[in-house]
Protein backbone atom coordinates (compact mmCIF):
# COMPACT_ATOMS: atom_id res chain seq x y z
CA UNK A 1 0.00 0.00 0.00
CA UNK A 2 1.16 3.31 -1.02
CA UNK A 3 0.98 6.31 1.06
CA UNK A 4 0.74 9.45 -0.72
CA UNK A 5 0.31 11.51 2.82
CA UNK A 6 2.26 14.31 2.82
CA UNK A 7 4.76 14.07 5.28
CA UNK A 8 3.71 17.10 7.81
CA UNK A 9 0.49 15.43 7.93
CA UNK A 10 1.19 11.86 9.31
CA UNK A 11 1.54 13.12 13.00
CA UNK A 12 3.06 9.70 14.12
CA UNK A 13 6.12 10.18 11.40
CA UNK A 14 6.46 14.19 12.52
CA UNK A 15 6.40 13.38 16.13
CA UNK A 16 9.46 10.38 15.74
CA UNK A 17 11.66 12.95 13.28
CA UNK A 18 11.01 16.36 13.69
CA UNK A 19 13.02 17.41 17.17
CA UNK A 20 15.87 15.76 15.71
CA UNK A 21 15.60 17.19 12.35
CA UNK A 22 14.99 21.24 14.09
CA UNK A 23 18.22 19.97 16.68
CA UNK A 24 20.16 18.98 13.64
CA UNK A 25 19.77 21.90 12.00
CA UNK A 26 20.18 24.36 14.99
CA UNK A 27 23.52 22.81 15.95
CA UNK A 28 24.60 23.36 12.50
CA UNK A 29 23.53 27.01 12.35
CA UNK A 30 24.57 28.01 15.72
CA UNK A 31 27.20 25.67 16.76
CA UNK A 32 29.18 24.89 13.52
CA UNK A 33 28.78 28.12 11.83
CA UNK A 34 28.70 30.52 14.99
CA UNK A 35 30.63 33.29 13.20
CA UNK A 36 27.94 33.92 10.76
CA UNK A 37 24.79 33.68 13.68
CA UNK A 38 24.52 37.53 13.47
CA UNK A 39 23.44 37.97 9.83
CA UNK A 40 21.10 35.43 10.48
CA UNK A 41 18.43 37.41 12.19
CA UNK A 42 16.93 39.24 9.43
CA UNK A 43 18.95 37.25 6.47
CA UNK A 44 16.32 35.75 4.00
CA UNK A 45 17.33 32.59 3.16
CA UNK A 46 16.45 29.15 5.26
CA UNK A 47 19.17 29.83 7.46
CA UNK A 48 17.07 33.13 8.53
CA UNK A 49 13.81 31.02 8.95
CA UNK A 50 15.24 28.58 11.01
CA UNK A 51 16.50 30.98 13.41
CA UNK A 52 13.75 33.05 13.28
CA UNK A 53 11.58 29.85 13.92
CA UNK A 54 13.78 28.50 16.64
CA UNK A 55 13.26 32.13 18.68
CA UNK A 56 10.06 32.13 18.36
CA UNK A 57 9.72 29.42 20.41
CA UNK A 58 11.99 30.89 22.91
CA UNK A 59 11.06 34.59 22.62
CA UNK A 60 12.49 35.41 25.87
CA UNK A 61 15.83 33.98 25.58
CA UNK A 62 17.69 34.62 22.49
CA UNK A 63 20.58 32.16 21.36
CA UNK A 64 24.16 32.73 22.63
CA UNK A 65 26.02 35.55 20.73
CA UNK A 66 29.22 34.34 19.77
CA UNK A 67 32.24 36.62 19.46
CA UNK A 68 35.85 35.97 17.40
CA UNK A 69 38.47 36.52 19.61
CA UNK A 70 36.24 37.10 22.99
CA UNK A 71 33.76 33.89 23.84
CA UNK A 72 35.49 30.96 25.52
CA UNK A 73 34.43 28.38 22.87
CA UNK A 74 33.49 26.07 25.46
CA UNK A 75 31.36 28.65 27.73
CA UNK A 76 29.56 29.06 24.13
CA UNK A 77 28.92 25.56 23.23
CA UNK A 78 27.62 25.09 26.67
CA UNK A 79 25.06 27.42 26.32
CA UNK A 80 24.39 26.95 22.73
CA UNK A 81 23.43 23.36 23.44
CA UNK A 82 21.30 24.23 26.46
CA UNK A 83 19.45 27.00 24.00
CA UNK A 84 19.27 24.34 21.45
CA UNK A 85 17.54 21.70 23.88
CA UNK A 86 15.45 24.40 25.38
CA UNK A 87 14.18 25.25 22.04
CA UNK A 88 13.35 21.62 20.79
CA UNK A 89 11.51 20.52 24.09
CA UNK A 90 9.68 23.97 23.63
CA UNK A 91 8.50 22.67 20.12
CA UNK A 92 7.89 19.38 21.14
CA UNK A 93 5.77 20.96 24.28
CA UNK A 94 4.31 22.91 21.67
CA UNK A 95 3.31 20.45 19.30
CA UNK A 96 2.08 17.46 22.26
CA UNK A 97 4.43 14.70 20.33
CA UNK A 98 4.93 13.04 23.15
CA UNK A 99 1.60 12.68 24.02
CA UNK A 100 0.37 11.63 20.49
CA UNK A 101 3.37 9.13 20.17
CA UNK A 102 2.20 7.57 23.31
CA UNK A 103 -1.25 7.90 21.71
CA UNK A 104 -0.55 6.07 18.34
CA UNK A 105 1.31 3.33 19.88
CA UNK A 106 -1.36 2.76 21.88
CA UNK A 107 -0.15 2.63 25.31
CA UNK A 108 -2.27 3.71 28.23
């Protein structure tokens, strides 16, 4: 049998991929290319959505700033990866996917 379900509408396959997927892509944005988090703000492109997305969800705390030459690399990855999980268990919150996984696999 052949699905044809577009993939943001089968809840079950959203809920098992999706924080992963958003934590991917954050620690590539923020961590691996933290010199270029700045233009990322207002920048157009899917980088600029996916931060924009990301502090939405977090409105009150934006990411960590990083600096050339003035963060302590590992004072920033500390707190990049605590804004990072903050953010995804704020989506997940947001979206119930624990609650519906539990729900399709039927436990009680």
């Amino acid at each position: 049998m052949n699905s044809s379900k577009p993939l943001q509408k089968d809840s079950k396959v959203m809920g098992m991929i999706m924080p992963s997927v958003f934590e991917g892509m954050l620690n590539f944005l923020i961590i691996n290319l933290k010199s270029d988090l700045h233009r990322w703000y207002e920048d157009p492109s899917w980088k600029g959505a996916w931060i924009r997305f990301a502090r939405t969800l977090l409105p009150e705390n934006p990411p960590p700033d990083y600096v050339d030459n003035e963060t302590d690399d590992a004072e920033f990855l500390r707190d990049a990866t605590e804004w990072i999980g903050n953010v995804v268990a704020n989506y997940s919150e947001s979206k119930a996917l624990s609650s519906n996984l539990i729900d399709l696999g039927g436990a009680e």
